[in-house]
C-alpha atoms as a PDB file:
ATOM      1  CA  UNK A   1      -8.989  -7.449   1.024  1.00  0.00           C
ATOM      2  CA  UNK A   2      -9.572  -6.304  -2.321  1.00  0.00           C
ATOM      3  CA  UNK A   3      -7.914  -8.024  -5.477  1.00  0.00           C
ATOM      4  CA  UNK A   4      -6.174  -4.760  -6.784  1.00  0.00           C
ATOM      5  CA  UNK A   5      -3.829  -5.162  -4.205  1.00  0.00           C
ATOM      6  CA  UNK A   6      -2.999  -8.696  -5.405  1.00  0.00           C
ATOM      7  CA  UNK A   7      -2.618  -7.362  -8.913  1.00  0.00           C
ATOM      8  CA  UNK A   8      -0.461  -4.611  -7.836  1.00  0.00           C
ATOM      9  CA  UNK A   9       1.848  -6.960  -6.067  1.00  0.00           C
ATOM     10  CA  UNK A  10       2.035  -9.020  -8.877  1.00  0.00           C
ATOM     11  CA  UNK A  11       3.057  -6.608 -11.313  1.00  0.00           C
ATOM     12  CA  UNK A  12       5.569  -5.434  -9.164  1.00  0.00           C
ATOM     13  CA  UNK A  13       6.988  -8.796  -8.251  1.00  0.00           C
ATOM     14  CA  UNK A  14       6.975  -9.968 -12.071  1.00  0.00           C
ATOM     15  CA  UNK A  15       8.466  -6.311 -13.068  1.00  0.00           C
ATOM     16  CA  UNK A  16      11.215  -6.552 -10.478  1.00  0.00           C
ATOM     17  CA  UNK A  17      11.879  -9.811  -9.601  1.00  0.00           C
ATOM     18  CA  UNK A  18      10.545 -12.136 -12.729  1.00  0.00           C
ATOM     19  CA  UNK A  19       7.373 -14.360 -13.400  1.00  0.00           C
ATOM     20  CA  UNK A  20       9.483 -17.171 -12.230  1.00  0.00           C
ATOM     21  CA  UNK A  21       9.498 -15.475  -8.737  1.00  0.00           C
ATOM     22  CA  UNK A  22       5.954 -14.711  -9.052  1.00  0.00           C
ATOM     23  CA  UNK A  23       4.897 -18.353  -9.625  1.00  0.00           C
ATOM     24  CA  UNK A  24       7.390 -19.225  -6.375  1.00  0.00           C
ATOM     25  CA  UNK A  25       5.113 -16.517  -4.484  1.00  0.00           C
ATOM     26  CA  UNK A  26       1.897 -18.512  -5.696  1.00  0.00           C
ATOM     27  CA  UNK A  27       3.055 -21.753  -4.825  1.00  0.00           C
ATOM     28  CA  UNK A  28       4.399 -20.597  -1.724  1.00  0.00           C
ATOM     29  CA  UNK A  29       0.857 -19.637  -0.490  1.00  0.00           C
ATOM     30  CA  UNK A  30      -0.857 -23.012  -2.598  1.00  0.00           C
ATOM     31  CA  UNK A  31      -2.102 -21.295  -5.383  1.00  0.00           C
ATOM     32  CA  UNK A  32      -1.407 -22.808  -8.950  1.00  0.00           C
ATOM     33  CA  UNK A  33       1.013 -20.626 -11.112  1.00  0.00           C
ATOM     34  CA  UNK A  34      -2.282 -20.048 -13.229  1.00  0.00           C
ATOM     35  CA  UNK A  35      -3.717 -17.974 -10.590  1.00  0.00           C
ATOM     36  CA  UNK A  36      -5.119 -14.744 -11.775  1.00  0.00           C
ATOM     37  CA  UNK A  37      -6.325 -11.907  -9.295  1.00  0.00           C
ATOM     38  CA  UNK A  38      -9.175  -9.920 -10.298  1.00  0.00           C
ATOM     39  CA  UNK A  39      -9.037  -5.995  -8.910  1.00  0.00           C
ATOM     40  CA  UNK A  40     -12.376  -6.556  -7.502  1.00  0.00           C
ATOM     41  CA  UNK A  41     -12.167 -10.078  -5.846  1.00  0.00           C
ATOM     42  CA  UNK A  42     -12.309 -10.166  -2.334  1.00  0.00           C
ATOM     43  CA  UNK A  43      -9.131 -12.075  -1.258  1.00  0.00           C
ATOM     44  CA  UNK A  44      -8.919 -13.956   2.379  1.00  0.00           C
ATOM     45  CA  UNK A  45      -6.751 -11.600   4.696  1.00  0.00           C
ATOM     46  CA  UNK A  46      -5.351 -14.780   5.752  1.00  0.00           C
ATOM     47  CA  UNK A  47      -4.164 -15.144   1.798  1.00  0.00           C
ATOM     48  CA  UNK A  48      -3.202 -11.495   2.304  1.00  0.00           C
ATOM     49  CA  UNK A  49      -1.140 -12.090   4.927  1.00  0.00           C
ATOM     50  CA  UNK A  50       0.382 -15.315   4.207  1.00  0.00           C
ATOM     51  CA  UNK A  51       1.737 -14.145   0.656  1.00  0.00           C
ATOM     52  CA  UNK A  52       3.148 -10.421   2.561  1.00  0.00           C
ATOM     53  CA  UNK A  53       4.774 -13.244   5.370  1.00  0.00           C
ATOM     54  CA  UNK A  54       6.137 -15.482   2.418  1.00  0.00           C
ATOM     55  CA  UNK A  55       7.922 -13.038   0.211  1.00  0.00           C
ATOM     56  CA  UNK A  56      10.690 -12.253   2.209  1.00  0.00           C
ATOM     57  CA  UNK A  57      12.053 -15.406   1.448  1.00  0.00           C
ATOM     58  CA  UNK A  58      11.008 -16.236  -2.372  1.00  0.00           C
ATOM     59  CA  UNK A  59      12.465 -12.953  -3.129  1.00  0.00           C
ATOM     60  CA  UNK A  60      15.754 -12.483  -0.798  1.00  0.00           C
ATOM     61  CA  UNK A  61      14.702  -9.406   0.672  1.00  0.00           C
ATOM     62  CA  UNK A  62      13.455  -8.281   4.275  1.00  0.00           C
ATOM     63  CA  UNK A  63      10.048  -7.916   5.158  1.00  0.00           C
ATOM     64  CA  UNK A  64      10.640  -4.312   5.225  1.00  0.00           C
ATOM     65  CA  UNK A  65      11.904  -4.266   1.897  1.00  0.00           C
ATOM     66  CA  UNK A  66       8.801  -5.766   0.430  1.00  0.00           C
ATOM     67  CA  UNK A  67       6.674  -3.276   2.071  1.00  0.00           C
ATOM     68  CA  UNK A  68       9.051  -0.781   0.623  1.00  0.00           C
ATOM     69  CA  UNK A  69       8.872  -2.038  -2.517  1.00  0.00           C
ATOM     70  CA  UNK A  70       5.107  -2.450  -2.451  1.00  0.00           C
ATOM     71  CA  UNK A  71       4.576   1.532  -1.066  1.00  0.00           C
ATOM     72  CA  UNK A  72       7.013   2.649  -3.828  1.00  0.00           C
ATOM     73  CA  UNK A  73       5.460   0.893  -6.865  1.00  0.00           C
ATOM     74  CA  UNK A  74       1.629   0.878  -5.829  1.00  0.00           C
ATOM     75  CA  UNK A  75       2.091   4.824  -5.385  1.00  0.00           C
ATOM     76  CA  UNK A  76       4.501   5.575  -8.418  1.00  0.00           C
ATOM     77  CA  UNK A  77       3.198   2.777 -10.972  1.00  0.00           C
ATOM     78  CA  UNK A  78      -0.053   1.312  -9.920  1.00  0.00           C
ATOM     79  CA  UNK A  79      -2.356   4.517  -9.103  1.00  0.00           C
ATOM     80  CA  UNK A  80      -0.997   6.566 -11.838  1.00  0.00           C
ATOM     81  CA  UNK A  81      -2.654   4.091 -14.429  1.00  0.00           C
ATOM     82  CA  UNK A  82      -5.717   2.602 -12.544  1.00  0.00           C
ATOM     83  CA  UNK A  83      -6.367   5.439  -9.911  1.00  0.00           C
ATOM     84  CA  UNK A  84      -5.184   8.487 -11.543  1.00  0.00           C
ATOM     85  CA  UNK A  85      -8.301  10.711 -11.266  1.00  0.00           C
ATOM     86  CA  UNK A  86      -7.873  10.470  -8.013  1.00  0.00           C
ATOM     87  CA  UNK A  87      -4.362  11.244  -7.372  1.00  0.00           C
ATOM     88  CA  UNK A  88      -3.947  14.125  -9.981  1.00  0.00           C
ATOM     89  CA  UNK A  89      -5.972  16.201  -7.762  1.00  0.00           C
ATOM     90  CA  UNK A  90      -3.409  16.257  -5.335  1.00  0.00           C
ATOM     91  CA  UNK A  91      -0.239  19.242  -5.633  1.00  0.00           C
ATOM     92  CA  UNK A  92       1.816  17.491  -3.027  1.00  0.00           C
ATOM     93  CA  UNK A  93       2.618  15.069  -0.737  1.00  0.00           C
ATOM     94  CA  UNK A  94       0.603  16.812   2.668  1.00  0.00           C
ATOM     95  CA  UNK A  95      -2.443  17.554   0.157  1.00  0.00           C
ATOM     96  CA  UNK A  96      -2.551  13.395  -0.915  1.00  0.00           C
ATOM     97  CA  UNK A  97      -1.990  12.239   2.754  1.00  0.00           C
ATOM     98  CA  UNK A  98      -4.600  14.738   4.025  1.00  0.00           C
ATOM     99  CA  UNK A  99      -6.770  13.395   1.101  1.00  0.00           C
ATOM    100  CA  UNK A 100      -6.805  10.265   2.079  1.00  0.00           C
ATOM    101  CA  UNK A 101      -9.436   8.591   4.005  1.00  0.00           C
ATOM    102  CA  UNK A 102     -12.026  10.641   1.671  1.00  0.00           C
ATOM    103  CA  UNK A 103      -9.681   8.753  -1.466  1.00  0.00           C
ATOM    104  CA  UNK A 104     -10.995   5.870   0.508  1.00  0.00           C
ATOM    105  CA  UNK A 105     -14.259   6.335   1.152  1.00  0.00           C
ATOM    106  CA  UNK A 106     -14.724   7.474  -2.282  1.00  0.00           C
ATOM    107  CA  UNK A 107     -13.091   4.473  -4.265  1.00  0.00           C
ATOM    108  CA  UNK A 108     -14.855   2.424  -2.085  1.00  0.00           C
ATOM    109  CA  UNK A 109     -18.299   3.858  -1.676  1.00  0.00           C
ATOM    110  CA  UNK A 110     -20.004   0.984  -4.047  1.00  0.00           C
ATOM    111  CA  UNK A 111     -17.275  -1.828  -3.752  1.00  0.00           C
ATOM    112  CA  UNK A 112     -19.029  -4.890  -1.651  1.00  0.00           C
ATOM    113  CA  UNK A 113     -17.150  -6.161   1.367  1.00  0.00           C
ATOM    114  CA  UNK A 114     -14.869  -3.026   0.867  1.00  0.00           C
ATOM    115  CA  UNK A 115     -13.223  -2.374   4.563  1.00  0.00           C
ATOM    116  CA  UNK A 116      -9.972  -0.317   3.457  1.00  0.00           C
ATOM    117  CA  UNK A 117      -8.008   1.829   6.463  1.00  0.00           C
ATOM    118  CA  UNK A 118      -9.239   5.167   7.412  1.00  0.00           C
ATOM    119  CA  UNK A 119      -7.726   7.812   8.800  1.00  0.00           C
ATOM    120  CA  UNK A 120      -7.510  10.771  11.118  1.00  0.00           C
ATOM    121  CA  UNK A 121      -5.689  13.826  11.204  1.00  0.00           C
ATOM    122  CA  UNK A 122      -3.337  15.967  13.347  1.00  0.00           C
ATOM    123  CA  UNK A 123      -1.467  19.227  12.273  1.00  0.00           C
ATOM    124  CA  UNK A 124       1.075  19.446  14.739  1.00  0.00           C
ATOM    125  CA  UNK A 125       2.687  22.424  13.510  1.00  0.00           C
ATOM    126  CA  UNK A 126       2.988  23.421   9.822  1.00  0.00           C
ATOM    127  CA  UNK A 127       5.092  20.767   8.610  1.00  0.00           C
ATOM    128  CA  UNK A 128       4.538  17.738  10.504  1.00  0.00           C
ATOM    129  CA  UNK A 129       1.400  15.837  10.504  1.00  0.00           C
ATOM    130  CA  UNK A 130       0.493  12.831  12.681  1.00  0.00           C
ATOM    131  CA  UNK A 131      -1.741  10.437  11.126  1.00  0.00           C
ATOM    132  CA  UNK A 132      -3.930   7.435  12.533  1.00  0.00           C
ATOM    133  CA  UNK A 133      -4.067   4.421  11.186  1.00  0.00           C
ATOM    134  CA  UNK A 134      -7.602   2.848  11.550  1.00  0.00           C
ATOM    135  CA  UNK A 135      -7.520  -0.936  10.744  1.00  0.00           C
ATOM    136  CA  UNK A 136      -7.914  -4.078  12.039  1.00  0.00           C
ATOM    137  CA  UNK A 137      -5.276  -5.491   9.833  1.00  0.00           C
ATOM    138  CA  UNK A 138      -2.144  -4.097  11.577  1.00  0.00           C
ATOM    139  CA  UNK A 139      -0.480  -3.270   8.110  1.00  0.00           C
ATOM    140  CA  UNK A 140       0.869   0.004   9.887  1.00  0.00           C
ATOM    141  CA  UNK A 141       4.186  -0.721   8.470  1.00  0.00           C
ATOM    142  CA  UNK A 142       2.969  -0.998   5.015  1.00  0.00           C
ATOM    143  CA  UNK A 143       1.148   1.793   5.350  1.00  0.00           C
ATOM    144  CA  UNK A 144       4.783   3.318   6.601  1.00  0.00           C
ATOM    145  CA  UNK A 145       5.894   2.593   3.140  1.00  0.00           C
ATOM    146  CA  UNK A 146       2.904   3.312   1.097  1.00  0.00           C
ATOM    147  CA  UNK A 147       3.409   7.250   2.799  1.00  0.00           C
ATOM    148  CA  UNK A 148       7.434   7.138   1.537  1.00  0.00           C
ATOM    149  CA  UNK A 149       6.246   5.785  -1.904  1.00  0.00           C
ATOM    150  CA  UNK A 150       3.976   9.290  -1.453  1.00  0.00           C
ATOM    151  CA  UNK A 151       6.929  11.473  -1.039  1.00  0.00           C
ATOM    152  CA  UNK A 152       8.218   9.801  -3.593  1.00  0.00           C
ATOM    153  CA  UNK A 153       5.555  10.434  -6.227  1.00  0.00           C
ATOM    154  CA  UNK A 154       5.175  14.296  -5.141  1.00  0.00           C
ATOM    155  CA  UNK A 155       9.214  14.671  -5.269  1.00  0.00           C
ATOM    156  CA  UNK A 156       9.146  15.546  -1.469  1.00  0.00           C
ATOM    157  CA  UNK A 157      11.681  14.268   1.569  1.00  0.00           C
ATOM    158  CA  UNK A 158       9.636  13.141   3.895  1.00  0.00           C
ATOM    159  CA  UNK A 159      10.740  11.984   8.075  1.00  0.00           C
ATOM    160  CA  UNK A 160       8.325   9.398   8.820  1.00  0.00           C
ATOM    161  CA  UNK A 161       8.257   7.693  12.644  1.00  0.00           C
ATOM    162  CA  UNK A 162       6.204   5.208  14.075  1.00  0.00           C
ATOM    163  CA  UNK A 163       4.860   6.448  17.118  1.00  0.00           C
ATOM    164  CA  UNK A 164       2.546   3.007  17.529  1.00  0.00           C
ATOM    165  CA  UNK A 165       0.873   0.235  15.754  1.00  0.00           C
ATOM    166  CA  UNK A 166      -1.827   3.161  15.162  1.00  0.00           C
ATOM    167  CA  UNK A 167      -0.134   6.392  15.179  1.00  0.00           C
ATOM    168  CA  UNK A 168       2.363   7.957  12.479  1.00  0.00           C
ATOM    169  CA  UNK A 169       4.069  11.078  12.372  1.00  0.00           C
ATOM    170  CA  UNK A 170       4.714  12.676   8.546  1.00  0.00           C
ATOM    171  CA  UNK A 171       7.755  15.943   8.700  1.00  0.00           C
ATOM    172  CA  UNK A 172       7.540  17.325   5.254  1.00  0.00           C
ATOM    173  CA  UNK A 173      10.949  18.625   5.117  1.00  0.00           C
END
């Protein structure tokens, strides 16, 4: 997985929770409060996955919570300053969500070892969209969150349901 998520996660954990919490988060996964993530390392999934499994409990919260939190700030924070080229092109919350497998293949395109989720798409009607989640990482519920953290951005209520570890449905309401 790429660094930028590593940086996003911890600005947001410093930002929200403290750098005291952010060191606990480090050491929590054996990494020396030191650590720095580059955006374009290429972090272990394992890594990854440990830190996501580990926060719950540095910070108090639920594992659902940190996704939350994640979705909300990498959405409304993060991308505004490092991808905002990308999501200024975008009028609303449908128009992002449709745009994004080609955001990924795009950012991507000439980033080594890049394997982000792609997606594919499903009008079912004109407000509800199901979307597939293509990953090998089973981050669906993330993903979950990183769509609310969409609505979010583009001032829309959004209904979102998990229909499977792959399959999401979006009601822009």
């Amino acid at each position: 997985m790429k660094g930028t998520i590593h940086k996003s996660i911890e600005k947001l954990v410093i930002e929200k929770f403290g750098i005291d919490k952010w060191n606990e988060c480090l050491a929590s996964v054996g990494l020396d409060e030191d650590h720095v993530f580059m955006i374009n390392d290429d972090i272990d999934e394992k890594l990854t996955m440990d830190l996501l499994g580990k926060m719950p409990g540095v910070l108090g919260i639920t594992f659902a919570q940190v996704c939350d939190a994640f979705g909300e700030y990498w959405v409304n924070a993060y991308v505004p300053k490092v991808y905002f080229g990308y999501i200024e092109n975008y009028k609303s919350a449908k128009e992002f969500l449709m745009g994004m497998d080609a955001i990924h293949v795009t950012v991507t395109k000439e980033v080594p070892n890049a394997h982000p989720p792609r997606f594919d798409y499903e009008q079912k009607g004109e407000n509800t969209l199901l979307m597939t989640y293509k990953s090998d990482r089973g981050l669906v519920d993330l993903f979950i969150s990183l769509v609310k953290g969409v609505g979010i951005y583009y001032k829309q209520e959004l209904k979102v349901t998990k229909h499977s570890e792959k399959l999401v449905e979006i009601k822009f309401m």
